[in-house]
Protein backbone atom coordinates (compact mmCIF):
# COMPACT_ATOMS: atom_id res chain seq x y z
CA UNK A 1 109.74 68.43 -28.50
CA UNK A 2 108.05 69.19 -25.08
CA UNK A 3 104.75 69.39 -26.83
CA UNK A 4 105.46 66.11 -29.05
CA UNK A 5 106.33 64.55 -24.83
CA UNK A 6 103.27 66.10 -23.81
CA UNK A 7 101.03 64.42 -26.68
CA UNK A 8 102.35 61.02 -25.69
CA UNK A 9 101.49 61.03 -22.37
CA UNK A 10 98.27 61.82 -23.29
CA UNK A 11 98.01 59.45 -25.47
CA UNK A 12 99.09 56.96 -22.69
CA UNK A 13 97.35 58.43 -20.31
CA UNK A 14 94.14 57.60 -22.56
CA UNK A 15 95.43 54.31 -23.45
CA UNK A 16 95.59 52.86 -19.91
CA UNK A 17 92.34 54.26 -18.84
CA UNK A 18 90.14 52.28 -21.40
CA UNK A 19 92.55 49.45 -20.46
CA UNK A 20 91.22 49.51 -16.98
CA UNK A 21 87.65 50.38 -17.79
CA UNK A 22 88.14 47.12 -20.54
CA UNK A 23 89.24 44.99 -17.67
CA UNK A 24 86.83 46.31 -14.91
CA UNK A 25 83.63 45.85 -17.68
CA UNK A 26 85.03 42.14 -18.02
CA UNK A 27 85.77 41.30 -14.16
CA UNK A 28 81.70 41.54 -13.48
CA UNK A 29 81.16 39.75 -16.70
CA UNK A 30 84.38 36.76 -16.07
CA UNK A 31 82.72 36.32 -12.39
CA UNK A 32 78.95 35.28 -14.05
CA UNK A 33 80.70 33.09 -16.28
CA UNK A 34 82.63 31.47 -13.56
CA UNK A 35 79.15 31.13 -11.17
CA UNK A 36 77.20 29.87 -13.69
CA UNK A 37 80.17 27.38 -14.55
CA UNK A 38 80.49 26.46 -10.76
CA UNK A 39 76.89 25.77 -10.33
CA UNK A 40 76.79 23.59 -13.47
CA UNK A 41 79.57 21.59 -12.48
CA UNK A 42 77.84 22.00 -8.81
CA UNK A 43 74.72 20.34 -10.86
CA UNK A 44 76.54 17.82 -12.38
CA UNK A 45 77.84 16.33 -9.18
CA UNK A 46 74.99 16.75 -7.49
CA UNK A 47 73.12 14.96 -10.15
CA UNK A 48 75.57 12.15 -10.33
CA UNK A 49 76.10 11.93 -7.03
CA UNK A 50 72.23 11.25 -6.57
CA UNK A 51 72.20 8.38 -9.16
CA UNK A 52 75.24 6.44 -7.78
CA UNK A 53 73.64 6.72 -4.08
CA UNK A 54 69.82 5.81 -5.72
CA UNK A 55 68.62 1.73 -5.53
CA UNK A 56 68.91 0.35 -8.66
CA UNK A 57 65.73 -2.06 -7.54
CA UNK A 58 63.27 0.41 -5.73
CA UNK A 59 60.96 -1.82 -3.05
CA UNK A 60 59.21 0.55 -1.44
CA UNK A 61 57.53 4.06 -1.73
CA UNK A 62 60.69 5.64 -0.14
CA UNK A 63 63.47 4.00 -2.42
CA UNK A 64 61.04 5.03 -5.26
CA UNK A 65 60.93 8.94 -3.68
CA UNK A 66 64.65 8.57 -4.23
CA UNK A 67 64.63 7.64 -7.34
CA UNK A 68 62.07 10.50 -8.61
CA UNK A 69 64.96 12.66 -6.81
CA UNK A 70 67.65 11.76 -8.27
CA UNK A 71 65.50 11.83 -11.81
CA UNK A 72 65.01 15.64 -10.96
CA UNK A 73 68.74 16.28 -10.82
CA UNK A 74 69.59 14.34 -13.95
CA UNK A 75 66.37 16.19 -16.16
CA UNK A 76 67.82 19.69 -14.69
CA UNK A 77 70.92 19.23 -16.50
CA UNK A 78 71.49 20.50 -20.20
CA UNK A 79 72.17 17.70 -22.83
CA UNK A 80 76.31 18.59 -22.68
CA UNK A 81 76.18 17.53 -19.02
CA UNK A 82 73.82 14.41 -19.50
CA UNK A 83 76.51 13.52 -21.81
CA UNK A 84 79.32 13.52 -19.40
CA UNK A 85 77.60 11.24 -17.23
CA UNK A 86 78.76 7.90 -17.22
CA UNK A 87 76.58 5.29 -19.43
CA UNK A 88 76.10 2.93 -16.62
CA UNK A 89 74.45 5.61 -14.27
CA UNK A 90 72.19 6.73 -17.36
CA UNK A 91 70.92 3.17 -17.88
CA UNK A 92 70.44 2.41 -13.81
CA UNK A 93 68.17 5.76 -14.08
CA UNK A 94 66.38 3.93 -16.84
CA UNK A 95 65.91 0.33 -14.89
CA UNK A 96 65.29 2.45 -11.59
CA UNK A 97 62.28 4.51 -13.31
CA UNK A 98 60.72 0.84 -14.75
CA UNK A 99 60.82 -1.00 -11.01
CA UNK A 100 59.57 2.47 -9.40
CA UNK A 101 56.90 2.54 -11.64
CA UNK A 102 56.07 -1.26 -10.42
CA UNK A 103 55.95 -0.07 -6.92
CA UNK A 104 54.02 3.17 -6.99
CA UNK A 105 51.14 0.61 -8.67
CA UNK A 106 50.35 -0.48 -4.59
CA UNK A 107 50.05 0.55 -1.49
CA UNK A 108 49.67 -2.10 0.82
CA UNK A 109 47.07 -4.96 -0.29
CA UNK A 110 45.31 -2.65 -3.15
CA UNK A 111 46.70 -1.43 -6.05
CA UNK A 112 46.15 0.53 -9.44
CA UNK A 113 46.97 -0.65 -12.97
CA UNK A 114 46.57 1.54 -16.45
CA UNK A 115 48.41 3.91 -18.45
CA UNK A 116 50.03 6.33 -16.27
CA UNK A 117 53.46 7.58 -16.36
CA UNK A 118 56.59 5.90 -13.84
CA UNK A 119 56.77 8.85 -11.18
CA UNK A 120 52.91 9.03 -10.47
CA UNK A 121 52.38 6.96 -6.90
CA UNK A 122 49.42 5.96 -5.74
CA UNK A 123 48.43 5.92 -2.42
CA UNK A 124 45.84 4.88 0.17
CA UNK A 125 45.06 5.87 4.22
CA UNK A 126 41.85 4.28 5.84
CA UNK A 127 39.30 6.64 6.76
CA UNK A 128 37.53 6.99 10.00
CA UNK A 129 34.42 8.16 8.41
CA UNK A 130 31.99 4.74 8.33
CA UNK A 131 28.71 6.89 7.28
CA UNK A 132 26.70 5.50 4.34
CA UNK A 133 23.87 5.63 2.90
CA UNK A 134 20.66 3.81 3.25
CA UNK A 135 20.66 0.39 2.94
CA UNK A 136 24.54 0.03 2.70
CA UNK A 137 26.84 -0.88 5.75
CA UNK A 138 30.31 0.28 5.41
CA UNK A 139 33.19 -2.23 5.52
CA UNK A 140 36.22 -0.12 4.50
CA UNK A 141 36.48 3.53 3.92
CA UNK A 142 39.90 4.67 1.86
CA UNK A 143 41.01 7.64 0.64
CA UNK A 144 42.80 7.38 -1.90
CA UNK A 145 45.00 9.50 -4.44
CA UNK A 146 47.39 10.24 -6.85
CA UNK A 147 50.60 11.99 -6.62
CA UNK A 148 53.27 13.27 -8.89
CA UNK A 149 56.38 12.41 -7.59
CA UNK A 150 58.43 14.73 -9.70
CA UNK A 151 56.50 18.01 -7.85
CA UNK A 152 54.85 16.72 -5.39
CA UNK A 153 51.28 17.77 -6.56
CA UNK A 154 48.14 15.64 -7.01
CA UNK A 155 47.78 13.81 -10.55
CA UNK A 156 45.01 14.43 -12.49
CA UNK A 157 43.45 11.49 -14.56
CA UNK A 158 42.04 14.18 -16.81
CA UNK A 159 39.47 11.52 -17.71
CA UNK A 160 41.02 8.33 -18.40
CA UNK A 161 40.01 5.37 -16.73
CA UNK A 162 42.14 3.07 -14.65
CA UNK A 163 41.48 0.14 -12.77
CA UNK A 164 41.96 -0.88 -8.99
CA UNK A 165 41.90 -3.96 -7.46
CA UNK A 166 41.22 -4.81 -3.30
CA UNK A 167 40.73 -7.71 -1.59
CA UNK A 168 37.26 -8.35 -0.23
CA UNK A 169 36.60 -8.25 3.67
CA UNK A 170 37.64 -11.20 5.92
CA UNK A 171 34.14 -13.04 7.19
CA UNK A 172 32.51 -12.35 3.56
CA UNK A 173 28.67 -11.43 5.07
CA UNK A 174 27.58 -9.76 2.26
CA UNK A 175 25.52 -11.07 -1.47
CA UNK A 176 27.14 -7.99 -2.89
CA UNK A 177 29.37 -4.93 -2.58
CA UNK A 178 29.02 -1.57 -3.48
CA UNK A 179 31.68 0.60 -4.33
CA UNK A 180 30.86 4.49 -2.91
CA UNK A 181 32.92 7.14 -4.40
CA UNK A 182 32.74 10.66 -2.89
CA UNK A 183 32.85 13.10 -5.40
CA UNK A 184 34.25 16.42 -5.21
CA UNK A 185 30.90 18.52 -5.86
CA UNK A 186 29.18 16.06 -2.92
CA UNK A 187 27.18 13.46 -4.88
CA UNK A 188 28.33 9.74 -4.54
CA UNK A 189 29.31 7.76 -7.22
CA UNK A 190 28.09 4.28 -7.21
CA UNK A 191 30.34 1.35 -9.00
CA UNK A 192 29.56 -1.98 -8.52
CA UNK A 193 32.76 -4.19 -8.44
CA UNK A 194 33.75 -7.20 -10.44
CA UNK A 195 34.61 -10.21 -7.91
CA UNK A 196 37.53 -12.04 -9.15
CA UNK A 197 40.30 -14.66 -6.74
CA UNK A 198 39.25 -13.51 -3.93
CA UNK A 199 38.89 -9.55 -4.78
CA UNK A 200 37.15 -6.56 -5.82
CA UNK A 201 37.72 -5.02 -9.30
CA UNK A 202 36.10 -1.56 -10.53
CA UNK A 203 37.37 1.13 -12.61
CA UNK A 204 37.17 5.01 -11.50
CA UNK A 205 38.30 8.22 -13.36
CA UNK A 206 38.96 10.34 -10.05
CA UNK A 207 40.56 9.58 -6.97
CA UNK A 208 39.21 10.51 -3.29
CA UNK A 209 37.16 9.28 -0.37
CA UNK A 210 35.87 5.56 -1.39
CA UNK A 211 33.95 3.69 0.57
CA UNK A 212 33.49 -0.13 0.33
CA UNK A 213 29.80 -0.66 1.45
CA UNK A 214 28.30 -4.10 1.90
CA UNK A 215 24.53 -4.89 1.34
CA UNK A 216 21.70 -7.43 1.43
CA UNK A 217 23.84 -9.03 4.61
CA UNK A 218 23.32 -13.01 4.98
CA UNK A 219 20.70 -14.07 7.81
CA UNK A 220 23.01 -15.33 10.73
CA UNK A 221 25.67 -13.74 9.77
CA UNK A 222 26.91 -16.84 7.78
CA UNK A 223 30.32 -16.53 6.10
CA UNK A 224 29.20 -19.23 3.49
CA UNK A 225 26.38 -18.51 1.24
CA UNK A 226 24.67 -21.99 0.86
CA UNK A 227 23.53 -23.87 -2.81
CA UNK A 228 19.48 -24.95 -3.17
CA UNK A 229 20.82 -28.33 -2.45
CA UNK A 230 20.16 -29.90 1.03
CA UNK A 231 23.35 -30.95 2.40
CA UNK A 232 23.91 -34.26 4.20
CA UNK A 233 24.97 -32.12 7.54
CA UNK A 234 22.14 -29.44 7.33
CA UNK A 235 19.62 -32.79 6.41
CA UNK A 236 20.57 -34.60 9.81
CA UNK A 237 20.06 -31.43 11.63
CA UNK A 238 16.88 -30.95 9.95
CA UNK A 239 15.51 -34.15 10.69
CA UNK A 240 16.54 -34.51 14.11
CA UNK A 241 14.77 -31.33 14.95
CA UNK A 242 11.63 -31.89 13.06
CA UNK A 243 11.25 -35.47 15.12
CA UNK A 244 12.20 -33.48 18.04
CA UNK A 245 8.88 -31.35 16.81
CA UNK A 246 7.42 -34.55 16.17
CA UNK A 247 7.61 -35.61 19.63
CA UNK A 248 6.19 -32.71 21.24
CA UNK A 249 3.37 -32.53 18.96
CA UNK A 250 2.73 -36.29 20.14
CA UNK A 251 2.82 -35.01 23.44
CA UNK A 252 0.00 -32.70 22.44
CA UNK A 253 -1.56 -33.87 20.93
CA UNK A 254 -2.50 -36.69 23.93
CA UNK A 255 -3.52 -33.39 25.94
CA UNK A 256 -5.32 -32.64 23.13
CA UNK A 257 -7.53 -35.58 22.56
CA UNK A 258 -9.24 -34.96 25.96
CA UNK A 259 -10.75 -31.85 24.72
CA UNK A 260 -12.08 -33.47 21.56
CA UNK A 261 -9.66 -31.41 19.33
CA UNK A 262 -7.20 -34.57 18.74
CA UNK A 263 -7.73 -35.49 15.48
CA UNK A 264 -6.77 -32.65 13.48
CA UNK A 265 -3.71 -32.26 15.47
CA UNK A 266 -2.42 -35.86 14.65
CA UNK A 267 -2.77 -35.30 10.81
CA UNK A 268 -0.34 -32.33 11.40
CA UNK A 269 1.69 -34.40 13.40
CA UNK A 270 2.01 -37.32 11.19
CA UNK A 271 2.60 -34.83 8.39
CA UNK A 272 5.53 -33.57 9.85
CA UNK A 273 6.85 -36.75 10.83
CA UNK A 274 6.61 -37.84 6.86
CA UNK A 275 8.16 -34.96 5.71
CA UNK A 276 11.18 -35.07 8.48
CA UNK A 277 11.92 -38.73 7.38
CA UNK A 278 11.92 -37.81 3.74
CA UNK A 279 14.82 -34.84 4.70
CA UNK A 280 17.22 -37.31 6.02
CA UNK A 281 16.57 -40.35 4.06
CA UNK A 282 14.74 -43.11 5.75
CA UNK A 283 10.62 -43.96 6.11
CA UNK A 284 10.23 -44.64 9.90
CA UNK A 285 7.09 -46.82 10.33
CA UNK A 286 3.69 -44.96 10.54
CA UNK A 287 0.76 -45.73 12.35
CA UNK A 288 -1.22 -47.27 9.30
CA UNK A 289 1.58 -49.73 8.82
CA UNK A 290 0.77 -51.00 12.30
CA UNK A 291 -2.39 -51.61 11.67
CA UNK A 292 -1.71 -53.32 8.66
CA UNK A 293 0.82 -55.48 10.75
CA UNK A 294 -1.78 -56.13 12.95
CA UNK A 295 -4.62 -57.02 10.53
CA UNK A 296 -2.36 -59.97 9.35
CA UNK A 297 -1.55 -61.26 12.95
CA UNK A 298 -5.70 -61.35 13.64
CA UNK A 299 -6.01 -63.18 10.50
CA UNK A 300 -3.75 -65.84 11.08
CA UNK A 301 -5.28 -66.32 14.40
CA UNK A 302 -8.67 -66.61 13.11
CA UNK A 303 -7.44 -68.95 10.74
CA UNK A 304 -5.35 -71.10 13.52
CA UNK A 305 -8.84 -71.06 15.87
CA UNK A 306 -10.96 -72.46 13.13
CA UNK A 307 -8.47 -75.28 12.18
CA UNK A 308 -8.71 -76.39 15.74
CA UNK A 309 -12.39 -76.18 15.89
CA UNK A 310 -12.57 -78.15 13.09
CA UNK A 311 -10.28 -80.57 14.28
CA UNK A 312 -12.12 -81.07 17.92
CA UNK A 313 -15.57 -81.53 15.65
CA UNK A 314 -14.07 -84.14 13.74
CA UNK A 315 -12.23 -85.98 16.95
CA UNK A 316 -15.83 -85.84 18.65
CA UNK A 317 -17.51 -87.50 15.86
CA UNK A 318 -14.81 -90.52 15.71
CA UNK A 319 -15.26 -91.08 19.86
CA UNK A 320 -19.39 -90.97 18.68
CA UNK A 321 -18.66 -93.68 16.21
CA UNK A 322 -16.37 -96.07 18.41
């Protein structure tokens, strides 16, 4: 009987050991479960909390920031979770994502347009570097880039081309632009730009240092390049300087004459004379006119004098008769 006792206590005694080393195996095991579970639900909130708080309308790089944010949270969470989030917050994430992508297109008055995903910004700081290369005058140097919002690293085209738009320089002074893009290995790309309302169009496969360099500059500085045509304005101010010309040469040519060298000199001047009338419209009377004026006056009184002579003769010869 004592040895029957004796066995059951054993027995016991070996029962409520593996009980305890059962219970302290599962207490390590229960307290993952419940971390994992706390940072889940943790996750959940976090990422829900993040939607509700994000615009619905992003208008600016920052609103958009938020939105990639809150995007983060909600792509973290396994598809159980995504579940449990309300409808209404899932389909604000999806009209938040289509406006951001809108707004990382620009950055102040240029932007970027082509196939690239929502959370990819692009922006664009001005450059203090103005150096260029022969024969090009820098307007507006940009650096400009690419950035995955999502991770905060640089985007790589990988190739594809997309297109960017600025608008060209207040006091247009240039025939043409030039596009200079600063490659990474040194060289410089050259792109000449489509003009189109008012602004510069080219397409680029890279983003970094571009440079907006102006050449063949207008004489004067002119912010209007002018058509073949003579315009009424510019005609008047031609011909009121060439008779100002005119008029000096006149002047010379009197000087001139003294020294036996005047003839040449009025050709030219009477040539220039023509040639300003004919600018601004009207024939001014020349010299030859003049004398054509005056050939006709000496005519008539030739023909005036020998009337009255003739008349006198024949009034003589009647007193004669009587």
């Amino acid at each position: 009987m004592n040895k029957k006792k004796k066995t059951d206590r054993l027995r016991a005694g070996a029962l409520g050991l593996a009980l305890a080393f059962s219970i302290t195996a599962a207490v390590p095991q229960y307290t993952v479960f419940a971390e994992e579970a706390q940072e889940q639900n943790s996750s959940a909130e976090q990422a829900e909390a993040a939607l509700t708080a994000m615009p619905r309308s992003p208008q600016n790089a920052a609103e958009a920031q938020a939105v990639a944010e809150a995007a983060k949270l909600y792509d973290a969470l396994d598809a159980q979770q995504k579940d449990e989030i309300s409808p209404g917050l899932r389909a604000k994430l999806t009209e938040a994502q289509q406006q951001a992508g809108v707004v990382n297109r620009t950055c102040g008055d240029i932007t970027v347009s082509g196939d690239l995903p929502w959370y990819v910004q692009f922006t664009v700081e001005e450059s203090d570097d103005m150096s260029a290369p022969s024969g090009y005058r820098v307007e507006a140097p940009y650096e400009m880039h690419l950035t995955n919002l999502l991770d905060g690293s640089d985007y790589d085209l990988n190739g594809q081309a997309v297109t960017v738009s600025m608008p060209k320089p207040e006091g247009d002074t240039y025939e043409s632009y030039t596009i200079l893009h600063y490659l990474e290995d040194g060289s410089i790309e050259y792109i000449t730009p489509a003009e189109q309302d008012g602004k510069l169009i080219f397409q680029t496969t890279s983003f970094s240092l571009f440079k907006l360099g102006g050449s063949n500059e207008l004489v004067g500085g002119t912010h209007d390049i002018y058509e073949d045509a003579v315009r009424p304005s510019d005609s008047e101010s031609s011909g009121s300087a060439s008779s100002s010309s005119g008029a000096s040469s006149g002047s010379g040519n009197k000087n001139q004459a003294s020294s036996g060298s005047g003839s040449n000199t009025s050709k030219g001047s009477s040539s220039s004379n023509k040639n300003s009338a004919n600018a601004i419209g009207t024939v001014p009377e020349t010299g030859e006119q003049g004398m054509k004026w005056l050939y006709g006056a000496g005519c008539a009184v030739s023909l005036l004098t020998v009337g009255g002579i003739l008349i006198h003769i024949d009034l003589e010869k009647k007193r004669s008769r009587e």
